[in-house]
Structure formats: C-alpha cells, structure tokens
PDB file of N, CA and C in Angstrom:
ATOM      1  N   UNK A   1       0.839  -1.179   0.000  1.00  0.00           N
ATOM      2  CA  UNK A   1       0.000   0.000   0.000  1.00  0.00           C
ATOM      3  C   UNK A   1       0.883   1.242   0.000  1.00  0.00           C
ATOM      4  N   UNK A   2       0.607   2.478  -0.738  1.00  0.00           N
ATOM      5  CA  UNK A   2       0.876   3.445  -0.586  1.00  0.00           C
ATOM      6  C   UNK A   2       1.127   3.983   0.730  1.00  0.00           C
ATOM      7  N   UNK A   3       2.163   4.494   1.123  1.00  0.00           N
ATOM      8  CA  UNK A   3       2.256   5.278   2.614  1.00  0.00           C
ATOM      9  C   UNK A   3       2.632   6.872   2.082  1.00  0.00           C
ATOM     10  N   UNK A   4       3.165   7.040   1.299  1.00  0.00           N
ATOM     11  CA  UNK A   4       3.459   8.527   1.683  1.00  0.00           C
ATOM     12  C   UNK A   4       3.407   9.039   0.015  1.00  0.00           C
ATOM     13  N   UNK A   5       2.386   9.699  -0.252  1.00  0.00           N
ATOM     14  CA  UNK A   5       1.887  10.014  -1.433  1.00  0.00           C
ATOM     15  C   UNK A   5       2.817  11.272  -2.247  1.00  0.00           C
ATOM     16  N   UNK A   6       3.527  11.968  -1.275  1.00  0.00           N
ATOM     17  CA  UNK A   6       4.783  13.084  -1.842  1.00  0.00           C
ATOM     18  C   UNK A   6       5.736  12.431  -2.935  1.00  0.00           C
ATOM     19  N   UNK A   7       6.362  11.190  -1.899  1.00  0.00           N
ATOM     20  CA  UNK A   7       7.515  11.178  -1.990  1.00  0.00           C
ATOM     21  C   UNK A   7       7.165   9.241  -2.678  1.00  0.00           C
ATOM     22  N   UNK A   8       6.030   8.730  -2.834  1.00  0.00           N
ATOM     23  CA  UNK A   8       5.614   7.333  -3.449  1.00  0.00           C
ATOM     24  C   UNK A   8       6.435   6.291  -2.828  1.00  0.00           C
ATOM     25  N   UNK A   9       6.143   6.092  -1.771  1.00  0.00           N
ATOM     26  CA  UNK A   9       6.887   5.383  -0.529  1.00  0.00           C
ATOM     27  C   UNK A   9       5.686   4.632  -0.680  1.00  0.00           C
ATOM     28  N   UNK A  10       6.190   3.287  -0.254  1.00  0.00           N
ATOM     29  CA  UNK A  10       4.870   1.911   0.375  1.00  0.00           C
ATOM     30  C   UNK A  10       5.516   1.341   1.037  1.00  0.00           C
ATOM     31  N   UNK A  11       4.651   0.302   1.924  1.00  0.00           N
ATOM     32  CA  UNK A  11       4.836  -0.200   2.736  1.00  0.00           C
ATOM     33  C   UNK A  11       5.764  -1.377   2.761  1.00  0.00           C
ATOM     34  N   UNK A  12       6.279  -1.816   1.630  1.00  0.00           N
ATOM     35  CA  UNK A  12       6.803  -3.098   1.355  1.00  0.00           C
ATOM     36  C   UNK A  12       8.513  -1.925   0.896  1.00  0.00           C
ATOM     37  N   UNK A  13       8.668  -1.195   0.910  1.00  0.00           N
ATOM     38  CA  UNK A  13       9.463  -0.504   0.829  1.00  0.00           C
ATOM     39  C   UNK A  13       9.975  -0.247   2.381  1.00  0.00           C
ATOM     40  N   UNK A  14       9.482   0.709   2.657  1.00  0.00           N
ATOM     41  CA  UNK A  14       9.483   0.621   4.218  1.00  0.00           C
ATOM     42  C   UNK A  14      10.069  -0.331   5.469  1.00  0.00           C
ATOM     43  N   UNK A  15       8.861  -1.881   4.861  1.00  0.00           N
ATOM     44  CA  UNK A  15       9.244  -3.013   5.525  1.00  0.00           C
ATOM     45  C   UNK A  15      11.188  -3.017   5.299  1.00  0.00           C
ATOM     46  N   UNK A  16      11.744  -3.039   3.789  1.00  0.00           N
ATOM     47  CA  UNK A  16      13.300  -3.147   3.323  1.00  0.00           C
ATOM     48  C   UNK A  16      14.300  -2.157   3.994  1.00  0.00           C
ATOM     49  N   UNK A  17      13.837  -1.343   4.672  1.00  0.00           N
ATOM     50  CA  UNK A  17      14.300  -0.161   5.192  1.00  0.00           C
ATOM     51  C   UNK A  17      14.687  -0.559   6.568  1.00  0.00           C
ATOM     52  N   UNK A  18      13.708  -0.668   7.219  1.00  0.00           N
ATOM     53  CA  UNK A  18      13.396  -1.598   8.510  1.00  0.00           C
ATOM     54  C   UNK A  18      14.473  -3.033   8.724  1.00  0.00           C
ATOM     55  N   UNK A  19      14.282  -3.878   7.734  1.00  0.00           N
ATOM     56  CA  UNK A  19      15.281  -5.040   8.290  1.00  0.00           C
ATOM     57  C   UNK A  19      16.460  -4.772   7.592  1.00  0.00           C
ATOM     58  N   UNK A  20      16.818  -3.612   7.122  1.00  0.00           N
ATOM     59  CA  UNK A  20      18.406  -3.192   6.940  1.00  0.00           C
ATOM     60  C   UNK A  20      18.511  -2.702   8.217  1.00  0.00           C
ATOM     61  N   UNK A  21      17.782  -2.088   8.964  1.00  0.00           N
ATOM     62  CA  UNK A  21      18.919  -1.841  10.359  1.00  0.00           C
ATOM     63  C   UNK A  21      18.651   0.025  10.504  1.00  0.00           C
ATOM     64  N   UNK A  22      17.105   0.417   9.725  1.00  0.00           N
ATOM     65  CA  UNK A  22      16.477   2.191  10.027  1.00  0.00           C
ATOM     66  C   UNK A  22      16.164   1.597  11.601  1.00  0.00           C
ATOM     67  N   UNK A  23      16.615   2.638  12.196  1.00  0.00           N
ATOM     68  CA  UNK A  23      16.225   3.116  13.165  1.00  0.00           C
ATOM     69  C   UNK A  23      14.843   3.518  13.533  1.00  0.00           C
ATOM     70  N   UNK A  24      13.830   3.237  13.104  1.00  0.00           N
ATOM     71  CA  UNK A  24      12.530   3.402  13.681  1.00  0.00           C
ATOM     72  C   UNK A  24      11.929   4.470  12.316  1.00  0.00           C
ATOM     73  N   UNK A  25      11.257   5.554  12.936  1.00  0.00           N
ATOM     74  CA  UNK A  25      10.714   6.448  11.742  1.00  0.00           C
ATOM     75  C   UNK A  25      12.177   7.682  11.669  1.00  0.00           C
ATOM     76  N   UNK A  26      12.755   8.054  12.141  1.00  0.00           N
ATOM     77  CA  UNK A  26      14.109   8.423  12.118  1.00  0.00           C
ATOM     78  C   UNK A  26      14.843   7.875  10.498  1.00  0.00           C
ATOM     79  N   UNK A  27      14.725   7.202  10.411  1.00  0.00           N
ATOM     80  CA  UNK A  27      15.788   5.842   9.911  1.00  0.00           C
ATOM     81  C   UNK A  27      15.127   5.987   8.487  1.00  0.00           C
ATOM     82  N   UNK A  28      13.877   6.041   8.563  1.00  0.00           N
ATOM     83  CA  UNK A  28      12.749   5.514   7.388  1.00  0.00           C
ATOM     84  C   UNK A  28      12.539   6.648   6.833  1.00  0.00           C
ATOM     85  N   UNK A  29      12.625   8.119   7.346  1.00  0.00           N
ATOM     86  CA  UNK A  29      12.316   9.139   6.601  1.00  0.00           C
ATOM     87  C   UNK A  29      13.599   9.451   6.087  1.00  0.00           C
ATOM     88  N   UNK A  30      15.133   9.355   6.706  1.00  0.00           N
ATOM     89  CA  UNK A  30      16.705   9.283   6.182  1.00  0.00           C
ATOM     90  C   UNK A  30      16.879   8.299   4.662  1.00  0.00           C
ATOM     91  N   UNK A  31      16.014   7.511   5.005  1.00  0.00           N
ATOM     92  CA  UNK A  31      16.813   7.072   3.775  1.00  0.00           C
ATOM     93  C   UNK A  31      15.362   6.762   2.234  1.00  0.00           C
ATOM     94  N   UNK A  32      13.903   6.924   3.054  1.00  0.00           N
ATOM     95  CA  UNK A  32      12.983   7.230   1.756  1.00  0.00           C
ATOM     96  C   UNK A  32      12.886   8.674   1.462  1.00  0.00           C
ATOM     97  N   UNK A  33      12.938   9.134   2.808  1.00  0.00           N
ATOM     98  CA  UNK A  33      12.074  11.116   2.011  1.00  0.00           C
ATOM     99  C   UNK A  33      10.554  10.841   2.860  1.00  0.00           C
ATOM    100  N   UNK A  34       9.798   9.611   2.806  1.00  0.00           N
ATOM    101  CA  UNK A  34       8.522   9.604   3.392  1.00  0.00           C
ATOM    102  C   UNK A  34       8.516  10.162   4.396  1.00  0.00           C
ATOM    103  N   UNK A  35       7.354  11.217   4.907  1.00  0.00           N
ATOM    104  CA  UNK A  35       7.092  12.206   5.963  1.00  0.00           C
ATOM    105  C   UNK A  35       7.675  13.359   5.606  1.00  0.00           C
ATOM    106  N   UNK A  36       8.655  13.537   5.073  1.00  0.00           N
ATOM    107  CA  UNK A  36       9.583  14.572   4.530  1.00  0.00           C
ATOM    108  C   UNK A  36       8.601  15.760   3.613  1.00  0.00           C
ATOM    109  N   UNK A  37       7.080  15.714   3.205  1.00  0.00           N
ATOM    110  CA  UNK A  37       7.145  16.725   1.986  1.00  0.00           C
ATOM    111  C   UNK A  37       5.656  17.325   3.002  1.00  0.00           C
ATOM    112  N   UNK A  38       4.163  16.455   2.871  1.00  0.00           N
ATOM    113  CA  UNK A  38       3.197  17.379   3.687  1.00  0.00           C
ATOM    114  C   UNK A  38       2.840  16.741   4.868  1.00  0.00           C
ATOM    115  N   UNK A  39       3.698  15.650   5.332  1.00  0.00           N
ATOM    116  CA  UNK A  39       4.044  14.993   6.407  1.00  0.00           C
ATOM    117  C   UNK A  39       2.541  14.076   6.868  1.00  0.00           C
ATOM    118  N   UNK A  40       1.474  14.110   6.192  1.00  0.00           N
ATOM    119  CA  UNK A  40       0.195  13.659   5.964  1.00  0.00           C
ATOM    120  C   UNK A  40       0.623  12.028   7.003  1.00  0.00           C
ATOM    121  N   UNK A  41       1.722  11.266   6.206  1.00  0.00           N
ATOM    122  CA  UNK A  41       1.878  10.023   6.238  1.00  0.00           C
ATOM    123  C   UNK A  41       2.935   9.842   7.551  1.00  0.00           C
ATOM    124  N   UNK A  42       3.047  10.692   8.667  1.00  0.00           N
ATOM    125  CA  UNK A  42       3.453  10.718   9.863  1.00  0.00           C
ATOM    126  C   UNK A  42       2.925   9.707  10.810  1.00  0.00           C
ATOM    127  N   UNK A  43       1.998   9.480  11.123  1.00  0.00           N
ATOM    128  CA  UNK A  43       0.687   8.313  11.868  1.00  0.00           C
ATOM    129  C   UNK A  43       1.189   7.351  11.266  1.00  0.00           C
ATOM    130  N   UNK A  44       0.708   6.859   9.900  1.00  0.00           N
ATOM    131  CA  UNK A  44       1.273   5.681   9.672  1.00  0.00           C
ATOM    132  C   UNK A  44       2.166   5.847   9.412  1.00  0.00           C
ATOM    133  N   UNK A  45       3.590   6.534   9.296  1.00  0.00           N
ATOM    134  CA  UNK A  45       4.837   5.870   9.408  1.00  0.00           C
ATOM    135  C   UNK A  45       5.171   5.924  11.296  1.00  0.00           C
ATOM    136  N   UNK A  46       4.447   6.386  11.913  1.00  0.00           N
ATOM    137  CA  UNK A  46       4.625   5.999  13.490  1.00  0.00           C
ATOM    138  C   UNK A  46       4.359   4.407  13.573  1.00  0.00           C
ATOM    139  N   UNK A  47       2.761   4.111  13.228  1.00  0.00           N
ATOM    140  CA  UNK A  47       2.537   2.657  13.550  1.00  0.00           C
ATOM    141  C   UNK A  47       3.095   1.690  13.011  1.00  0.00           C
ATOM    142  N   UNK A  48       3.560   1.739  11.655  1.00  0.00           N
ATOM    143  CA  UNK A  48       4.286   1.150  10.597  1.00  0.00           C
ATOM    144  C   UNK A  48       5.053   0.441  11.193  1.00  0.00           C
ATOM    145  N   UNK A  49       6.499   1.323  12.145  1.00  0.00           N
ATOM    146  CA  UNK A  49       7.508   1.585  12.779  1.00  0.00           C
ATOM    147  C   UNK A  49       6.967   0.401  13.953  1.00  0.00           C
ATOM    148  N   UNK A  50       6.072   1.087  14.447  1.00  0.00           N
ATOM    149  CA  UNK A  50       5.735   0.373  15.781  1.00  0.00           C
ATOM    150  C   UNK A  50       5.436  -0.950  15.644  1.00  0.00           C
ATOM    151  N   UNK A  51       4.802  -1.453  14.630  1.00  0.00           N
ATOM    152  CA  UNK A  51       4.216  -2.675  14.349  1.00  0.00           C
ATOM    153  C   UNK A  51       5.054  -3.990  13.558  1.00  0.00           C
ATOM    154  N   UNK A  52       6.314  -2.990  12.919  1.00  0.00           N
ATOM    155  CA  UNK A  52       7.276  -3.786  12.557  1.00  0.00           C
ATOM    156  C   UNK A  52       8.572  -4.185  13.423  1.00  0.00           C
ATOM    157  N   UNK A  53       8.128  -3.461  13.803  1.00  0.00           N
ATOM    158  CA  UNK A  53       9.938  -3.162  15.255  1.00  0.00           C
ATOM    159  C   UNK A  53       9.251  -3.476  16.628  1.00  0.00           C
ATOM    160  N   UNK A  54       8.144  -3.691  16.434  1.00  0.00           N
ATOM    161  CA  UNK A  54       8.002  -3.732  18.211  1.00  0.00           C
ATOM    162  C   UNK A  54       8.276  -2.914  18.974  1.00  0.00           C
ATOM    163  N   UNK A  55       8.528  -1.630  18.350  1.00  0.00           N
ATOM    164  CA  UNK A  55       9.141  -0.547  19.468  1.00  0.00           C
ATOM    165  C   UNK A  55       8.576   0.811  19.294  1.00  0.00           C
ATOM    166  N   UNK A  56       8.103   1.398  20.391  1.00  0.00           N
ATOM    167  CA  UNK A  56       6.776   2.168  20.182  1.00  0.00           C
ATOM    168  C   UNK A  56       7.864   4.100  20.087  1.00  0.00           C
ATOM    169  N   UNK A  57       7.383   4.336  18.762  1.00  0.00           N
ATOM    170  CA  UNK A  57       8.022   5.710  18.627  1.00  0.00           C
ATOM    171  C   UNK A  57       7.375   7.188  19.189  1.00  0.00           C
ATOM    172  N   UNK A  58       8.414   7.614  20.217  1.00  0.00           N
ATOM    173  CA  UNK A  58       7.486   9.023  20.617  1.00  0.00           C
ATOM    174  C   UNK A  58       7.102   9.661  19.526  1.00  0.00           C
ATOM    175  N   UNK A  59       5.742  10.100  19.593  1.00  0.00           N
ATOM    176  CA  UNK A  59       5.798  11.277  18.452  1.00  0.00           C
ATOM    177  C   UNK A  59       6.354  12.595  18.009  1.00  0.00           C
ATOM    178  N   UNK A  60       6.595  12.875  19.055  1.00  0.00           N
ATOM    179  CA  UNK A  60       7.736  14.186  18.845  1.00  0.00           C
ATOM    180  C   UNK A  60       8.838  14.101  18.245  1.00  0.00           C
ATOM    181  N   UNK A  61       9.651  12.836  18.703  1.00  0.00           N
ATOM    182  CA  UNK A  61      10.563  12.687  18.163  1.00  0.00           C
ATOM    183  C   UNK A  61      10.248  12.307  16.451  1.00  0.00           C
ATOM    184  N   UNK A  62       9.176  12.098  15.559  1.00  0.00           N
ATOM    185  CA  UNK A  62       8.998  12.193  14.538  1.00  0.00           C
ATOM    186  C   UNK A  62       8.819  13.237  13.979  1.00  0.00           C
ATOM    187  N   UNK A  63       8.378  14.376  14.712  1.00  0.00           N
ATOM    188  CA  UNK A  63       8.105  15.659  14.189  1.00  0.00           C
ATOM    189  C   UNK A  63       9.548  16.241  14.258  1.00  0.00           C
ATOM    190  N   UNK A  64      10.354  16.038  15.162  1.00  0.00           N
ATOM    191  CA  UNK A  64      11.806  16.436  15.020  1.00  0.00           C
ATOM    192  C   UNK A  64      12.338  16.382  14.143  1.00  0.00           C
ATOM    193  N   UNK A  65      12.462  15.016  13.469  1.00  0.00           N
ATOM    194  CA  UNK A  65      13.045  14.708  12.037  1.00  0.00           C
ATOM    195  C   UNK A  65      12.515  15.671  11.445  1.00  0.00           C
ATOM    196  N   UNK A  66      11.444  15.435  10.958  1.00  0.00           N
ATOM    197  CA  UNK A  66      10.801  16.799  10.176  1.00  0.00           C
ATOM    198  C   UNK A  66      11.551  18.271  10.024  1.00  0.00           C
ATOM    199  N   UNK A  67      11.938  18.836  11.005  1.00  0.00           N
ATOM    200  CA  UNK A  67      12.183  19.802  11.468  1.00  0.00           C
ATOM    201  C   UNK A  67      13.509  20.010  11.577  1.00  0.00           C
ATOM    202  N   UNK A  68      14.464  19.269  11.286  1.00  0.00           N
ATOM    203  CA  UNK A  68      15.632  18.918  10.671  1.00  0.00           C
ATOM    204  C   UNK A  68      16.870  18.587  11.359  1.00  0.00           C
TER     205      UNK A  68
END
C-alpha cells in the first residue's frame, strides 16, 4: 500500500528499510524522504515503525526529524 503520497513510498518498501537496520521512523524518513514533503503520512509511518519493530516511537521525536 501506498504510505506517503509526496515522496511514493509503500509499505513493502518501508518493511526493506526496517530489516536493513532504520532506526525506527528516524531511519525511514533518512533514507525514503517519506514524511519529509506534507508529512500527511506521519501516523502511519509511526505505527508502521511500531508494528514492525516492536518498538513504540514518541511522536515528537517524529516531528523532530521533520524539522531537521
């Protein structure tokens, strides 16, 4: 599925990102751009994160990335 409609990120993309060793949504916006343009796809790249990693991401710290 589509996750981040800016930057044409999906989820099976994402997932490849993830078992290389991204760091959570940190990791995933460094090396796709997803969240990076109207940040729409922030939520689900939080749960994404959370649901693949088992490891629950503050949200702030996603808006940080953002913010550079």
């Amino acid at each position: 599925m589509l996750v981040c409609h800016c930057h044409r990120v999906n989820d099976a993309r994402i997932d490849q990102v993830l078992a290389a060793g991204a760091d959570g949504v940190r990791g995933v916006v460094r090396a796709t751009r997803a969240g990076s343009g109207c940040g729409g796809c922030i939520p689900m790249l939080r749960e994404l994160c959370a649901t693949r990693t088992g490891r629950v991401t503050c949200p702030q710290h996603a808006d940080a990335v953002l913010a550079g």
